[in-house]
Protein backbone atom coordinates (compact mmCIF):
# COMPACT_ATOMS: atom_id res chain seq x y z
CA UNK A 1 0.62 11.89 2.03
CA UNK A 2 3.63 9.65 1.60
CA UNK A 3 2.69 6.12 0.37
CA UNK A 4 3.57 2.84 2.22
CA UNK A 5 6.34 0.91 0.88
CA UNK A 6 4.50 -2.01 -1.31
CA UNK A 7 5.67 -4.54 1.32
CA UNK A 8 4.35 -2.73 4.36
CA UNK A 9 1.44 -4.65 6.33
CA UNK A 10 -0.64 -2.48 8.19
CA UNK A 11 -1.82 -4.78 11.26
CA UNK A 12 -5.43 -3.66 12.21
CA UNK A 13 -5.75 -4.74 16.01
CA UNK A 14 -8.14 -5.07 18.97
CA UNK A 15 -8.20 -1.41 19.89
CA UNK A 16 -8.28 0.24 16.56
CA UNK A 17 -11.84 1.97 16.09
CA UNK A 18 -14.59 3.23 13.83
CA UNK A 19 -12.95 4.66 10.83
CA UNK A 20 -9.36 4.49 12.16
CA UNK A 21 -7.31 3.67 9.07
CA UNK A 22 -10.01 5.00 6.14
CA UNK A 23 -8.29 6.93 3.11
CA UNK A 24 -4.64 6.42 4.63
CA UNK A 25 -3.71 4.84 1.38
CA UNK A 26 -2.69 1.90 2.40
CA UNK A 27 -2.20 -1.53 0.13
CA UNK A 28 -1.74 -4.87 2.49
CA UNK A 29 -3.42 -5.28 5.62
CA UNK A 30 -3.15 -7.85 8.44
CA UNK A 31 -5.28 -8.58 11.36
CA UNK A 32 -3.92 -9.09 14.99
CA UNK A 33 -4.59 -12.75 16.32
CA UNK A 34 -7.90 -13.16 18.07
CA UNK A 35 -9.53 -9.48 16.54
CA UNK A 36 -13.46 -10.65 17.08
CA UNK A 37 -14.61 -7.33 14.65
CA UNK A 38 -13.53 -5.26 12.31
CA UNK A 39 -15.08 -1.85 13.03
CA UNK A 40 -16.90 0.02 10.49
CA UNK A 41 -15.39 1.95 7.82
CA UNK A 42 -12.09 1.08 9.67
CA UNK A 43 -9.91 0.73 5.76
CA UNK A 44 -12.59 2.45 4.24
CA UNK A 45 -11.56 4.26 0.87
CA UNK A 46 -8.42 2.57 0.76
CA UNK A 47 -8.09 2.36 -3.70
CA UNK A 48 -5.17 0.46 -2.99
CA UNK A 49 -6.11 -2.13 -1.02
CA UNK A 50 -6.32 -4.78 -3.84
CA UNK A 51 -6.51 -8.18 -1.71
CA UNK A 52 -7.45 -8.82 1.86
CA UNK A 53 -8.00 -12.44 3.61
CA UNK A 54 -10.05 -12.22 6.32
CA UNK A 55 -8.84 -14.48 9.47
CA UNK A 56 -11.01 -17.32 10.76
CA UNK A 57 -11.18 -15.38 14.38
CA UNK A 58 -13.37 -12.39 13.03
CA UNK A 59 -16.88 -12.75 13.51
CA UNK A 60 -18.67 -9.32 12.61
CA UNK A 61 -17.15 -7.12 9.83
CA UNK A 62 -18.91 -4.08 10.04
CA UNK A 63 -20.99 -1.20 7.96
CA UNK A 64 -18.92 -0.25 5.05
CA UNK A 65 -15.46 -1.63 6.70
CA UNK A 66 -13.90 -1.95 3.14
CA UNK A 67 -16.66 0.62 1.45
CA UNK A 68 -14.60 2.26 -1.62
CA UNK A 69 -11.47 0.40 -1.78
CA UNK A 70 -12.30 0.25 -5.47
CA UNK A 71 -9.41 -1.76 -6.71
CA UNK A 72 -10.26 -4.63 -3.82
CA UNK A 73 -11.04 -7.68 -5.93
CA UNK A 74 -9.56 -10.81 -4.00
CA UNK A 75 -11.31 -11.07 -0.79
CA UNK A 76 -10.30 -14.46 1.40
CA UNK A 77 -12.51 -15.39 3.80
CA UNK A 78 -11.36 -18.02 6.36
CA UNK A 79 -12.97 -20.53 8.67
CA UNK A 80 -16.86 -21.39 9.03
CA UNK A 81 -18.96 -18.84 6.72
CA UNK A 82 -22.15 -19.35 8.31
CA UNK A 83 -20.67 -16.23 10.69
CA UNK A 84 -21.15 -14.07 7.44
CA UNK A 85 -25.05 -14.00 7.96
CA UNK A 86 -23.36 -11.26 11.43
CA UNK A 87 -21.76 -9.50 9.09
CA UNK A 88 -22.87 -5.97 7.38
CA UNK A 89 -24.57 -6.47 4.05
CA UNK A 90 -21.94 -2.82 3.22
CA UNK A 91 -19.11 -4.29 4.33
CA UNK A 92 -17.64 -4.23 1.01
CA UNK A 93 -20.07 -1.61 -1.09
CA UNK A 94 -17.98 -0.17 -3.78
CA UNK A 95 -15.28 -2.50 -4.03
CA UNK A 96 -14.66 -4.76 -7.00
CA UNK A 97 -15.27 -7.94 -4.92
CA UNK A 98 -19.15 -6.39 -3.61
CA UNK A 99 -20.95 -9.20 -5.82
CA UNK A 100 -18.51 -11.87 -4.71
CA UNK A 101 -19.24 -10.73 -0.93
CA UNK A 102 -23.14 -10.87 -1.46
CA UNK A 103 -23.29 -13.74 -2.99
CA UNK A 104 -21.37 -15.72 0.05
CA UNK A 105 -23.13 -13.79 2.36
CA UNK A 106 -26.49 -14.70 1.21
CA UNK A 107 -25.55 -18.17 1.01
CA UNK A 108 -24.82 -17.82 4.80
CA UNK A 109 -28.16 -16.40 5.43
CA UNK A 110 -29.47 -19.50 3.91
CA UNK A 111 -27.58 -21.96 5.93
CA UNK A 112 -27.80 -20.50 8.67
């Protein structure tokens, strides 16, 4: 497999399904204005993928989405977080930011 160019954004979008992108190796990722869910293991195993920011219009991330992008430590989260109490608990199991992720989630739970 060829690797992306480091400046290459891979733009997940409305249509894009289960698993569609998982182990392709990629390292930036953008979401398509108004994407409501990002599919399960969609960027799965991704050990590139080092920092995503997740865009204000998502409202369910689901079951292991970001599972084993090991090197994924900066995770953004934008807009209202009570929506993270819809999200999957394994959204980001094995990735460096898994603790961060919990802990905001189960704040949401709490608020929620």
């Amino acid at each position: 497999m060829t690797p992306f160019p480091l400046n290459f954004c891979l733009m997940v979008r409305k249509e894009d399904g289960w698993g569609t992108y998982s182990g392709c190796g990629i390292r930036r990722v953008c979401f398509e204005k108004g994407l409501k869910t990002i599919e399960g293991e969609i960027l799965s195993d991704n050990p590139d993928l080092a920092a995503v920011t997740i865009p204000a219009c998502v409202q369910k991330v689901d079951y292991r989405a970001f599972g084993g992008c090991t090197k994924l430590q900066h995770l953004q989260i934008e807009g209202n977080m009570s929506r993270l109490a819809d999200w999957s608990e394994d959204a980001f199991e094995g990735c460096a930011c898994e603790d961060h992720y919990k802990k905001l989630r189960q704040n949401a739970l709490h608020t929620v």
